[in-house]
Protein backbone atom coordinates (compact mmCIF):
# COMPACT_ATOMS: atom_id res chain seq x y z
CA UNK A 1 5.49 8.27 -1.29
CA UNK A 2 2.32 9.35 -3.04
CA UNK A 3 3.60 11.43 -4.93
CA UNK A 4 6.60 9.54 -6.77
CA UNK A 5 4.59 6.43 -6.71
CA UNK A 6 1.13 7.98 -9.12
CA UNK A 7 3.11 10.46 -10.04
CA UNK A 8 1.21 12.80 -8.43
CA UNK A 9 1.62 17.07 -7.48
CA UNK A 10 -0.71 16.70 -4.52
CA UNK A 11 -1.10 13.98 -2.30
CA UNK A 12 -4.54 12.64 0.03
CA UNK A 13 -3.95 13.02 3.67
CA UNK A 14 -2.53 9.94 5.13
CA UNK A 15 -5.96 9.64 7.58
CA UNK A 16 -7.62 9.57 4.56
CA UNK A 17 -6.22 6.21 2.60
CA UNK A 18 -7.19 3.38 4.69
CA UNK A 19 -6.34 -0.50 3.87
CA UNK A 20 -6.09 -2.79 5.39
CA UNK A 21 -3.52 -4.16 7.32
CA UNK A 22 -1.53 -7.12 6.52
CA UNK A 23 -3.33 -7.34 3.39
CA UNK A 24 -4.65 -10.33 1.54
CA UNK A 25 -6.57 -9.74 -1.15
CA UNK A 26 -8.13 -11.37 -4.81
CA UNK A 27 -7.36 -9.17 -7.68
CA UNK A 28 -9.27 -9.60 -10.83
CA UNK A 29 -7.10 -9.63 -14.22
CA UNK A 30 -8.53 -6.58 -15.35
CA UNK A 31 -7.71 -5.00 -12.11
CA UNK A 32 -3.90 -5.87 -12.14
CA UNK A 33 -3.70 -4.30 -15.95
CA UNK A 34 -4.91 -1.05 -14.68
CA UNK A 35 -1.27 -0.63 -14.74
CA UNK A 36 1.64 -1.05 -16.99
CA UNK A 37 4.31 -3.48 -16.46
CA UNK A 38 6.57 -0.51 -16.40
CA UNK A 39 4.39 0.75 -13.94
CA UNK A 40 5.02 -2.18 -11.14
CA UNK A 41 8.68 -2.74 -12.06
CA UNK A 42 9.35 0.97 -11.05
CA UNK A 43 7.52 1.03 -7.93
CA UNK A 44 9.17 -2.24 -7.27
CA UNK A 45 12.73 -0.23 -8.03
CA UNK A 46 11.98 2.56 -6.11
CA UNK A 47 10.11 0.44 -2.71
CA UNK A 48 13.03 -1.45 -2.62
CA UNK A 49 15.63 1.51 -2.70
CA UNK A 50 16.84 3.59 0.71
CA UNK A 51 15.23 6.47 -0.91
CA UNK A 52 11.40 5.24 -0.33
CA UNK A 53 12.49 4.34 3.66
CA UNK A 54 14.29 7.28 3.80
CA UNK A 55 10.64 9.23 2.63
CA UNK A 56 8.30 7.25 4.41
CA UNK A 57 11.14 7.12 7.96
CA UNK A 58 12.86 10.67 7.65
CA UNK A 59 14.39 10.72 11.20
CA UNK A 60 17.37 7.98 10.63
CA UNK A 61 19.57 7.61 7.15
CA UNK A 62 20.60 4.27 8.76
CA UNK A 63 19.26 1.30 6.17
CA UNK A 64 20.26 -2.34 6.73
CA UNK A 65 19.94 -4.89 3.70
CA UNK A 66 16.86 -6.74 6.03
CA UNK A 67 14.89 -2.96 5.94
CA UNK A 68 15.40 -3.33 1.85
CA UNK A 69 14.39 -6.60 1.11
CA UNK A 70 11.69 -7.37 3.78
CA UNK A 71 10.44 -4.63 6.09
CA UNK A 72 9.99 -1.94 4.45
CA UNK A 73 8.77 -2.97 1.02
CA UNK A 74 5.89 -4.87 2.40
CA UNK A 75 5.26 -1.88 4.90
CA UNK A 76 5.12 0.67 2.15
CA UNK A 77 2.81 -1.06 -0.04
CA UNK A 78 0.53 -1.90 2.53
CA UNK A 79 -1.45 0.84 2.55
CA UNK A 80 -1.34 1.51 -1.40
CA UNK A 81 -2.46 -1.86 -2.86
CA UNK A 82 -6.23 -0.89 -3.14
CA UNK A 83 -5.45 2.30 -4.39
CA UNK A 84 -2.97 0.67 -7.28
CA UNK A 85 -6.14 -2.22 -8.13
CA UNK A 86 -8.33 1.07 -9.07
CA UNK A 87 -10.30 0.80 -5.38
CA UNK A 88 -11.25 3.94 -3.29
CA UNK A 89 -8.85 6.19 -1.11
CA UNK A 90 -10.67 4.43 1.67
CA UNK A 91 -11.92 0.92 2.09
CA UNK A 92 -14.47 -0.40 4.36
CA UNK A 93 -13.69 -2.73 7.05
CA UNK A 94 -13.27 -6.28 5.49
CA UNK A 95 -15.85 -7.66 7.64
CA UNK A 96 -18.65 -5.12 6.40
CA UNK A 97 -17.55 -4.96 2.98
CA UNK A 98 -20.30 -6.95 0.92
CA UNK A 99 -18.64 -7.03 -2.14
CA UNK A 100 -15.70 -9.24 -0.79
CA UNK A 101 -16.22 -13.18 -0.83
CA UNK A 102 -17.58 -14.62 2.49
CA UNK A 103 -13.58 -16.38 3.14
CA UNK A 104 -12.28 -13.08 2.80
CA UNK A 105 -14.57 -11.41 5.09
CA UNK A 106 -12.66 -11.26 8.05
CA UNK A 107 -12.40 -8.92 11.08
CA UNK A 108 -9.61 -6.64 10.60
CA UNK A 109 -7.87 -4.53 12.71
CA UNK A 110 -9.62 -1.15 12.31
CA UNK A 111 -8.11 1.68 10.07
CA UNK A 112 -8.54 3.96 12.58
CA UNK A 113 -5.56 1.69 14.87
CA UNK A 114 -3.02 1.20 12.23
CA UNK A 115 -0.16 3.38 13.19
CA UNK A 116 2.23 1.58 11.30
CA UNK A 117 2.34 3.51 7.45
């Protein structure tokens, strides 16, 4: 997933990108125009295709049109959305992050558990 989505010949360890899960987050302007339009719409295109489930769940070729449009689009960004907003590989837990607002400072479930991505 890596790889197609920055276009990328190498790819970080999963261990090694850590975001948080379920994220909710506050993205400056600036942030968000890291990236083209272009950019998004094809990530968009290729999270919601069988081909990014298929990479990120290579056991089964079995997709249903729930998997497409709500699973697994949300499940494969997940981890990625820090990385896409120009933030490290890994991010501190939310609740010891002091750059974050106080609101958003809220106990997470720790990288280190997330088994999901």
């Amino acid at each position: 997933l890596w790889k197609r989505l920055f276009q990328s010949s190498i790819a970080p360890p999963r261990e090694v990108v850590k975001g948080y899960c379920c994220v909710q987050f506050l993205v400056p302007r600036p942030r968000a125009l890291l990236r083209t339009q272009q950019w998004y719409k094809n990530a968009l295109e290729y999270f919601a295709s069988e081909l990014s489930y298929f990479h990120l769940f290579p056991s089964g070729r079995f997709v249903t049109w729930q998997d497409l449009t709500c699973r697994a689009p949300a499940q494969l960004w997940m981890p990625w959305w820090h990385v896409v907003f120009g933030e490290e590989l890994s991010c501190p837990e939310r609740h010891l992050d002091p750059r974050l607002p106080l609101f958003i400072q809220l106990r997470s479930i720790p990288p280190d558990r997330i088994h999901c991505c």
